[in-house]
Protein backbone atom coordinates (compact mmCIF):
# COMPACT_ATOMS: atom_id res chain seq x y z
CA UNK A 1 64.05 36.83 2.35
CA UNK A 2 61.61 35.92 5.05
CA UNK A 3 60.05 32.91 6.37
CA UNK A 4 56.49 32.75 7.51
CA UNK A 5 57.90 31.71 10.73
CA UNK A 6 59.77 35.21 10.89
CA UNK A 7 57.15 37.39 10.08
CA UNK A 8 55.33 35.57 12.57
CA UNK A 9 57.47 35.95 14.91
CA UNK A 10 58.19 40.38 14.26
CA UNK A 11 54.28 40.19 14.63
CA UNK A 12 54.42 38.33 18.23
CA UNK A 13 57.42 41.01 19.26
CA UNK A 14 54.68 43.65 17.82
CA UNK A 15 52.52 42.75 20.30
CA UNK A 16 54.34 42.05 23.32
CA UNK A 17 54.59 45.25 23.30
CA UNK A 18 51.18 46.20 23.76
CA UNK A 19 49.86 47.27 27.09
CA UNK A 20 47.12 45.57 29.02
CA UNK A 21 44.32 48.20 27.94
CA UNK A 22 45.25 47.63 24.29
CA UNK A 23 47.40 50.74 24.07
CA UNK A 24 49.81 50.28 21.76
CA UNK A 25 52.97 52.71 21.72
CA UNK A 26 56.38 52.68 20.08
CA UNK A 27 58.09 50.05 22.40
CA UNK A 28 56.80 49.23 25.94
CA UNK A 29 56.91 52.01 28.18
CA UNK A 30 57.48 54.63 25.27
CA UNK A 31 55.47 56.94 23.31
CA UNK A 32 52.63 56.27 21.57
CA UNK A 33 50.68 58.34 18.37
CA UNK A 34 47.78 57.66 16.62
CA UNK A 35 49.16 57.43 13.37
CA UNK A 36 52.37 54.78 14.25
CA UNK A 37 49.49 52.32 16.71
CA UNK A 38 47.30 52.00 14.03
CA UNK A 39 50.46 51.17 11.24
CA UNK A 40 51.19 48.41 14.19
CA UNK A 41 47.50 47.02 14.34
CA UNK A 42 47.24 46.70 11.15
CA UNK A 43 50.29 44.37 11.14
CA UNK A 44 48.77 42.45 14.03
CA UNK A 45 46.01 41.77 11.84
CA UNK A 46 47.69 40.76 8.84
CA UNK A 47 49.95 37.99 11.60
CA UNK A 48 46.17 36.43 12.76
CA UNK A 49 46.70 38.96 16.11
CA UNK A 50 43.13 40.26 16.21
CA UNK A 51 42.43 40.49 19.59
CA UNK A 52 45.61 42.65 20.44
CA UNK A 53 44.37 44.72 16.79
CA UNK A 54 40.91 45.26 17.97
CA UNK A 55 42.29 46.07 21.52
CA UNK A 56 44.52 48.61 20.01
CA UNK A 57 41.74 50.50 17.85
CA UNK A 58 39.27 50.51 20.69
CA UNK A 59 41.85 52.46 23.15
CA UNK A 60 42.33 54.80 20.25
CA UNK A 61 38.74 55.45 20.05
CA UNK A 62 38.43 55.84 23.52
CA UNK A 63 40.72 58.78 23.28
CA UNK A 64 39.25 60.47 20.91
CA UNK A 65 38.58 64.48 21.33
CA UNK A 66 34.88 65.07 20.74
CA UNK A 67 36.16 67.63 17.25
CA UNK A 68 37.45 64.10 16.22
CA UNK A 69 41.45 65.03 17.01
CA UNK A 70 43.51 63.16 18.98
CA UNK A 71 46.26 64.36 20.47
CA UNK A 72 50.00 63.74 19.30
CA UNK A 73 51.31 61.90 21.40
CA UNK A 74 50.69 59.73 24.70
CA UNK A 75 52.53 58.23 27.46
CA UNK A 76 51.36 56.18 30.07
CA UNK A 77 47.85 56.64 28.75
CA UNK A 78 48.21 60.70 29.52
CA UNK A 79 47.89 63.37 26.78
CA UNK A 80 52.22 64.63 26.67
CA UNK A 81 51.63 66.67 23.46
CA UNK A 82 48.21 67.99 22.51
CA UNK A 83 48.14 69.25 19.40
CA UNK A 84 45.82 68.02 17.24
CA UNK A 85 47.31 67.06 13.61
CA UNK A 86 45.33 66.23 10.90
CA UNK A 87 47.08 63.01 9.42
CA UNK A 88 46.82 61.90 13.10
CA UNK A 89 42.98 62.52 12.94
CA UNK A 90 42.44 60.52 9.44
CA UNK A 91 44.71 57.17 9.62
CA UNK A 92 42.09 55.42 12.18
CA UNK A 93 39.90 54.93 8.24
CA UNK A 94 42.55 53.17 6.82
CA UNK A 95 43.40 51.16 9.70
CA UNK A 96 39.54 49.84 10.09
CA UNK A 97 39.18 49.31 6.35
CA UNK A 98 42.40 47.02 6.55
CA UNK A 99 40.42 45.40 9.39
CA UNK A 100 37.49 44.40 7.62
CA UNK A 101 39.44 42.93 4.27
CA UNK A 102 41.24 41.16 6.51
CA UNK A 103 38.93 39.94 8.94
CA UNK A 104 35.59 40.69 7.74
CA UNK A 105 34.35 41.89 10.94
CA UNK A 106 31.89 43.79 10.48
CA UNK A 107 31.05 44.04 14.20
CA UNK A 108 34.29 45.97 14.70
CA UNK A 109 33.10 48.35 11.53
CA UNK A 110 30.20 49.36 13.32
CA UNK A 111 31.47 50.17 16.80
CA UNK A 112 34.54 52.80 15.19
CA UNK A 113 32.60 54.10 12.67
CA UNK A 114 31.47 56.85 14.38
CA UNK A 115 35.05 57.57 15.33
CA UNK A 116 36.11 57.71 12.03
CA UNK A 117 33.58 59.54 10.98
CA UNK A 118 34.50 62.19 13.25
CA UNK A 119 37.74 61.92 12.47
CA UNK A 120 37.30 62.50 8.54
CA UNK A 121 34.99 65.11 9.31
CA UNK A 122 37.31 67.26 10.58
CA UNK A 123 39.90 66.42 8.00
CA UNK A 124 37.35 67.90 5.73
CA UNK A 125 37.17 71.13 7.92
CA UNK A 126 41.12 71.38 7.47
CA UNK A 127 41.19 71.54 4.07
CA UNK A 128 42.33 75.09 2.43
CA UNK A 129 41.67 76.76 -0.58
CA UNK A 130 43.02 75.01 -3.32
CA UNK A 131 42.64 71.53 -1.51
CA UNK A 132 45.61 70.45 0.89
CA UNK A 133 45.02 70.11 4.02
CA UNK A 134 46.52 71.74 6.80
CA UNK A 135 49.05 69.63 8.55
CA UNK A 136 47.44 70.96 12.20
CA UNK A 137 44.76 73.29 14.29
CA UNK A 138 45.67 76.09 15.50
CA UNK A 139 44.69 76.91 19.48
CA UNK A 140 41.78 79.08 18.55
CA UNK A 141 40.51 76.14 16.31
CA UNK A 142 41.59 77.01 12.63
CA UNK A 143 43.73 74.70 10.73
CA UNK A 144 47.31 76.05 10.16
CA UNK A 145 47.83 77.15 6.70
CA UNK A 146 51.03 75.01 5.94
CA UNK A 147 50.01 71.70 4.49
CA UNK A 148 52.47 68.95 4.79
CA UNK A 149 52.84 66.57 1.53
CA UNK A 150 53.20 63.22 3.11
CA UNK A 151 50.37 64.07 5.77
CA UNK A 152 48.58 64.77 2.89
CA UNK A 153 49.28 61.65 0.50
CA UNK A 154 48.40 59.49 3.28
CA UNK A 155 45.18 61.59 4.26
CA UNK A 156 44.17 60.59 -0.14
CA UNK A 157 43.93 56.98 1.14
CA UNK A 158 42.47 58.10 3.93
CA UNK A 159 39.81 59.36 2.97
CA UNK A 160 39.14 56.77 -0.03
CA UNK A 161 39.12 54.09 2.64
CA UNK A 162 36.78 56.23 5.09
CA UNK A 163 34.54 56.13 1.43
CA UNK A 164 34.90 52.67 1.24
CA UNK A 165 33.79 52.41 4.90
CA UNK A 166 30.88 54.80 4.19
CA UNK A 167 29.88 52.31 1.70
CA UNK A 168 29.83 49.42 3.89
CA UNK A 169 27.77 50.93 6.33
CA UNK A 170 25.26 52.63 3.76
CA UNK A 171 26.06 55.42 5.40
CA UNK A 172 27.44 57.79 1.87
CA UNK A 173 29.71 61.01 2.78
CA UNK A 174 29.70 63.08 -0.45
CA UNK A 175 31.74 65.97 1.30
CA UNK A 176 34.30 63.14 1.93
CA UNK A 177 34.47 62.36 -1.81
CA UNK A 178 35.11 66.03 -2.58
CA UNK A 179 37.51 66.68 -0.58
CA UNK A 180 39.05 63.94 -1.49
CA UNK A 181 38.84 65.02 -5.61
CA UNK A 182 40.34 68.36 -4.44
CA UNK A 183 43.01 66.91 -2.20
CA UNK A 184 44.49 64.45 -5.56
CA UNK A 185 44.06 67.46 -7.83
CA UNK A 186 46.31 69.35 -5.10
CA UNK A 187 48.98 66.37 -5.05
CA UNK A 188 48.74 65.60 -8.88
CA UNK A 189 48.64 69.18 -10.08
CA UNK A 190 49.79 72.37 -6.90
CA UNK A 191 53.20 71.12 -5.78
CA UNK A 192 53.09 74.66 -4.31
CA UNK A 193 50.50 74.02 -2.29
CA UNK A 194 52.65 71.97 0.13
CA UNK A 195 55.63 73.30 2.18
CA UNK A 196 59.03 72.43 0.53
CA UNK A 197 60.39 69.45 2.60
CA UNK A 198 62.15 67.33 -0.49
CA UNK A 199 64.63 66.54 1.78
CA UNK A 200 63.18 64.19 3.16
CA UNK A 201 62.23 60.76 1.52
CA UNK A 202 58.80 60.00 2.65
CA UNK A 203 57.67 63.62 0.52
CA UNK A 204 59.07 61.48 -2.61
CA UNK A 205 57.06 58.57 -2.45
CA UNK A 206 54.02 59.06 -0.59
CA UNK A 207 51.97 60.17 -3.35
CA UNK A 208 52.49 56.83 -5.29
CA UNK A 209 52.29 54.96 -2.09
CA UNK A 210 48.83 56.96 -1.28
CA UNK A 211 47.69 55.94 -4.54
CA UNK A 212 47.19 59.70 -5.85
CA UNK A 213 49.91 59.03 -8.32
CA UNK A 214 49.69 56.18 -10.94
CA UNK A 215 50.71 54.61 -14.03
CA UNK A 216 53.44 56.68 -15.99
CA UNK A 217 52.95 59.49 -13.10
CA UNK A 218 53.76 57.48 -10.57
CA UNK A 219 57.11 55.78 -12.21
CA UNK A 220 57.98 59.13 -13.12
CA UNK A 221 58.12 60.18 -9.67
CA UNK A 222 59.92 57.69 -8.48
CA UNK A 223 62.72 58.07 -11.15
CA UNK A 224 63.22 61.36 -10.25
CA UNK A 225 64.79 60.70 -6.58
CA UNK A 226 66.13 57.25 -6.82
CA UNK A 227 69.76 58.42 -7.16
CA UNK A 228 69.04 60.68 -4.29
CA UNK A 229 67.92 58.17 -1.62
CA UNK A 230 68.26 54.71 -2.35
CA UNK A 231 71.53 52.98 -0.94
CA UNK A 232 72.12 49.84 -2.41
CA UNK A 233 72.20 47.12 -0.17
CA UNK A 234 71.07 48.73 2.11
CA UNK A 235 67.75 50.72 2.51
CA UNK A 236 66.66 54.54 1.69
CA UNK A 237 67.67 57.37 3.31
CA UNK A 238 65.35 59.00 5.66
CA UNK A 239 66.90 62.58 4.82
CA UNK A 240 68.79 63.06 1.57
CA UNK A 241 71.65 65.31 3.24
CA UNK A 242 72.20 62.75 6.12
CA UNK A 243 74.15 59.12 5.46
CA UNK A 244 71.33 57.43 7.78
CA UNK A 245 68.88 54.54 5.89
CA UNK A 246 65.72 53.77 7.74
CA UNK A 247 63.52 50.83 7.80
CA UNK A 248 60.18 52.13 7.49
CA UNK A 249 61.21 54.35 4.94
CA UNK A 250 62.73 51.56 2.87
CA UNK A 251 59.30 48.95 3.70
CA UNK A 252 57.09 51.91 2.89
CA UNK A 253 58.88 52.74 -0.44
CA UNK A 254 58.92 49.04 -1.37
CA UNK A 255 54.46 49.61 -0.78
CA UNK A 256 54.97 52.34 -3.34
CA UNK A 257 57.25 50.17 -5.56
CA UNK A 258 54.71 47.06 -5.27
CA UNK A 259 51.75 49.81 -6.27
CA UNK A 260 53.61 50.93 -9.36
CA UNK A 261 53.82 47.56 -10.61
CA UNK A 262 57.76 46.89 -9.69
CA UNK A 263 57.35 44.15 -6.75
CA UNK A 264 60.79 42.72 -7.92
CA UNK A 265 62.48 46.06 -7.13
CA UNK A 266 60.29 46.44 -3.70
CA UNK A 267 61.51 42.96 -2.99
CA UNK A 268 64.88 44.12 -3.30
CA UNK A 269 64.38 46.91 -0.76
CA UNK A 270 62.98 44.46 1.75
CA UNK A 271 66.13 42.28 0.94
CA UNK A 272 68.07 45.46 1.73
CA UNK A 273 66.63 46.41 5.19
CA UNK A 274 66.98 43.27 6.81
CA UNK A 275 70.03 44.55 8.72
CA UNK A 276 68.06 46.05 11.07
CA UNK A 277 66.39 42.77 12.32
CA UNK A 278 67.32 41.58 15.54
CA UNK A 279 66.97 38.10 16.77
CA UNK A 280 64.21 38.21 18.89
CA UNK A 281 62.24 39.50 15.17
CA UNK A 282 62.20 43.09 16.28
CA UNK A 283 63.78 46.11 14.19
CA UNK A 284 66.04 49.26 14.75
CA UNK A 285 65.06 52.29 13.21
CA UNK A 286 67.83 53.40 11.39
CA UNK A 287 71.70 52.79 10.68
CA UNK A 288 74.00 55.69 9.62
CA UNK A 289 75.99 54.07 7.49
CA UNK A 290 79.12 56.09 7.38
CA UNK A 291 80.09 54.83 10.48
CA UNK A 292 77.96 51.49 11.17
CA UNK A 293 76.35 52.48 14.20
CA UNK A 294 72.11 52.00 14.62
CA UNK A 295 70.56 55.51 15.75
CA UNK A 296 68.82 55.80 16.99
CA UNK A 297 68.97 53.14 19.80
CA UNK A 298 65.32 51.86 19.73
CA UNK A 299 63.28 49.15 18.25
CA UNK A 300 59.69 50.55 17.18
CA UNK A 301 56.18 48.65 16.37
CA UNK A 302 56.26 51.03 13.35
CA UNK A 303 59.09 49.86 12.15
CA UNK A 304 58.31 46.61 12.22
CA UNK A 305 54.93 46.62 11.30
CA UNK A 306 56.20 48.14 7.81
CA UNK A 307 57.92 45.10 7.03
CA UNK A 308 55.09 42.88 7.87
CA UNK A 309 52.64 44.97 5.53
CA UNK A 310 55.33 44.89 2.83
CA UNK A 311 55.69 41.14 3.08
CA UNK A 312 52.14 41.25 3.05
CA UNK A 313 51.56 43.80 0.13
CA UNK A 314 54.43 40.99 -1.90
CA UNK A 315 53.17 38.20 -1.01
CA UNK A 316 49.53 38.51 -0.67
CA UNK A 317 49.01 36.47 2.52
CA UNK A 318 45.84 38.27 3.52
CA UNK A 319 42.70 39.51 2.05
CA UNK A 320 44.70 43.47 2.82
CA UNK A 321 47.32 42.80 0.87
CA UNK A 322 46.06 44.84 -2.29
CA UNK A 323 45.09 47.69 0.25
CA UNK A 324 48.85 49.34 -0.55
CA UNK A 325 49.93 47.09 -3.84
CA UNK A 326 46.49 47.97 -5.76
CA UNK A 327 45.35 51.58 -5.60
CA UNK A 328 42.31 50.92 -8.18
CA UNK A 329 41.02 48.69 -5.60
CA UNK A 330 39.59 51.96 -3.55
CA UNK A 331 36.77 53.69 -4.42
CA UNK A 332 37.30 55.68 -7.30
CA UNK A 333 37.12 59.79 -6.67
CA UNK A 334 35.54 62.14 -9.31
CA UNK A 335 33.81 58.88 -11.48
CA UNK A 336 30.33 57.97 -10.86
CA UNK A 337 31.54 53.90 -11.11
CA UNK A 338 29.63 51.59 -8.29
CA UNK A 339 32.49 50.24 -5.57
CA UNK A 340 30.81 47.04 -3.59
CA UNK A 341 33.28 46.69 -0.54
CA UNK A 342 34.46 42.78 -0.18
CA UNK A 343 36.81 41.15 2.56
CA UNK A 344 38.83 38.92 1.17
């Protein structure tokens, strides 16, 4: 499917993109959001990059808010949309826990933790009644009461890794491990909770790829929409309504595929996506297949850094690779059983 020399290669396109003060946004010269630069340092990591990784996780935490928000979206360094989202706030966890099983650096640990911490913190103080989270803070300060599922799922591993980094640095956050017990009750348990967005593919796998869902749960859930978004031979849909396949979406599905014990089925999604690769290792976003046509016209770091975590996840190249593939292998939430963090 792919050679070590390809991967390789996506990772060096990865970070030619990269500016000089480590920011790292969408494509060179385009946007940039906390959430998508950390997905694309962590796949710098996993390709031996870690200078250009490191680079891009300090220039996130130098942009941090001090009520541990960042905003939306940047360009050219500047603040373009300021609202303050919560999945935003929580990814920079799972991004530094990645760092230290791949790397063991424990130097790196030390200098963000207080970032994430502040981060995580806040997730915490969006969390509603019932325990989602909302998806964003309002301008007087109080989190919106619509809670995103996706956001959510990913904010579960979140905060597990933010436990794991707790751990590390002996520094314990039982409010973290609550919330996070309430927030998997929430996704396991109060589909209500979460504003109806089934259309959309990420809302069907995230809680398997987040690890809240597992075992017969999780191959439940992804039964239930297969029909609905998987194109064979070619990818997932991003939106069920729309004939468009994505390569994220279809990398990201294969993580939840690999977690639920089916790595021959994520390797066929891989397989599938690979018509978005272009020669120089990069990958378009999407292809609407009804008429053949990529849309739309770019070539992200998120996109490829998907594939090079799900070649990672498959083939366990790094010490990371169980990060997505091996939910057990986070603290556990709600059991009193002793975690001892090691980088592989």
């Amino acid at each position: 499917m792919l050679s070590g020399g390809q991967v390789r290669q996506t990772v060096d396109w990865i970070a030619g993109q990269q500016d000089v003060d480590g920011a790292l946004p969408w494509f060179r010269g385009g946007q940039l959001d906390p959430w998508d630069s950390v997905e694309a340092a962590m796949a710098l990591d996993v390709g031996g990059r870690s200078d250009r990784a490191a680079a891009a996780y300090r220039w996130l935490a130098g942009r941090q808010r001090a009520d541990g928000s960042w905003a939306a979206e940047f360009r050219g360094g500047r603040e373009t949309s300021p609202g303050a989202e919560s999945n935003q706030a929580g990814y920079l966890a799972v991004g530094l826990w990645h760092r230290w099983l791949t790397t063991g650096d424990e130097a790196l640990v030390t200098e963000l933790w207080p970032a994430v911490r502040r981060g995580l913190d806040l997730v915490t103080r969006m969390q509603l009644p019932g325990g989602a989270v909302g998806w964003a803070l309002r301008p007087d300060g109080t989190p919106d009461d619509t809670a995103l599922l996706t956001g959510n799922a990913s904010l579960f591993q979140a905060l597990r890794c933010g436990i794991a980094l707790a751990t590390l640095v002996a520094q314990p956050q039982p409010d973290w491990e609550l919330a996070a017990v309430d927030l998997g009750t929430a996704l396991r348990r109060r589909p209500d909770a979460f504003a109806n967005r089934s259309r959309y593919s990420m809302d069907w796998y995230y809680p398997v790829l987040g690890g809240a869902l597992t075992g017969g749960a999780a191959h439940e859930r992804l039964a239930e929409s297969w029909e609905t978004f998987v194109v064979p031979g070619l990818g997932i849909r991003c939106v069920a309504d729309r004939p468009w396949v994505t390569g994220a979406e279809t990398c990201e599905l294969a993580l939840a595929l690999v977690a639920a014990g089916r790595p021959d089925d994520a390797l066929e999604q891989v397989a599938a996506m690979q018509h978005l690769r272009d020669d120089d290792g990069a990958y378009w976003t999407g292809l609407v297949f009804a008429d053949g046509k990529r849309w739309p016209i770019e070539r992200t770091t998120w996109t490829a850094a998907a594939v090079v975590l799900a070649a990672d996840a498959l083939c366990g190249a790094t010490g990371a690779s169980g990060l997505f593939a091996d939910p057990a292998a986070l603290p556990p939430v709600g059991a009193d059983e002793e975690f001892t963090p090691r980088a592989g």
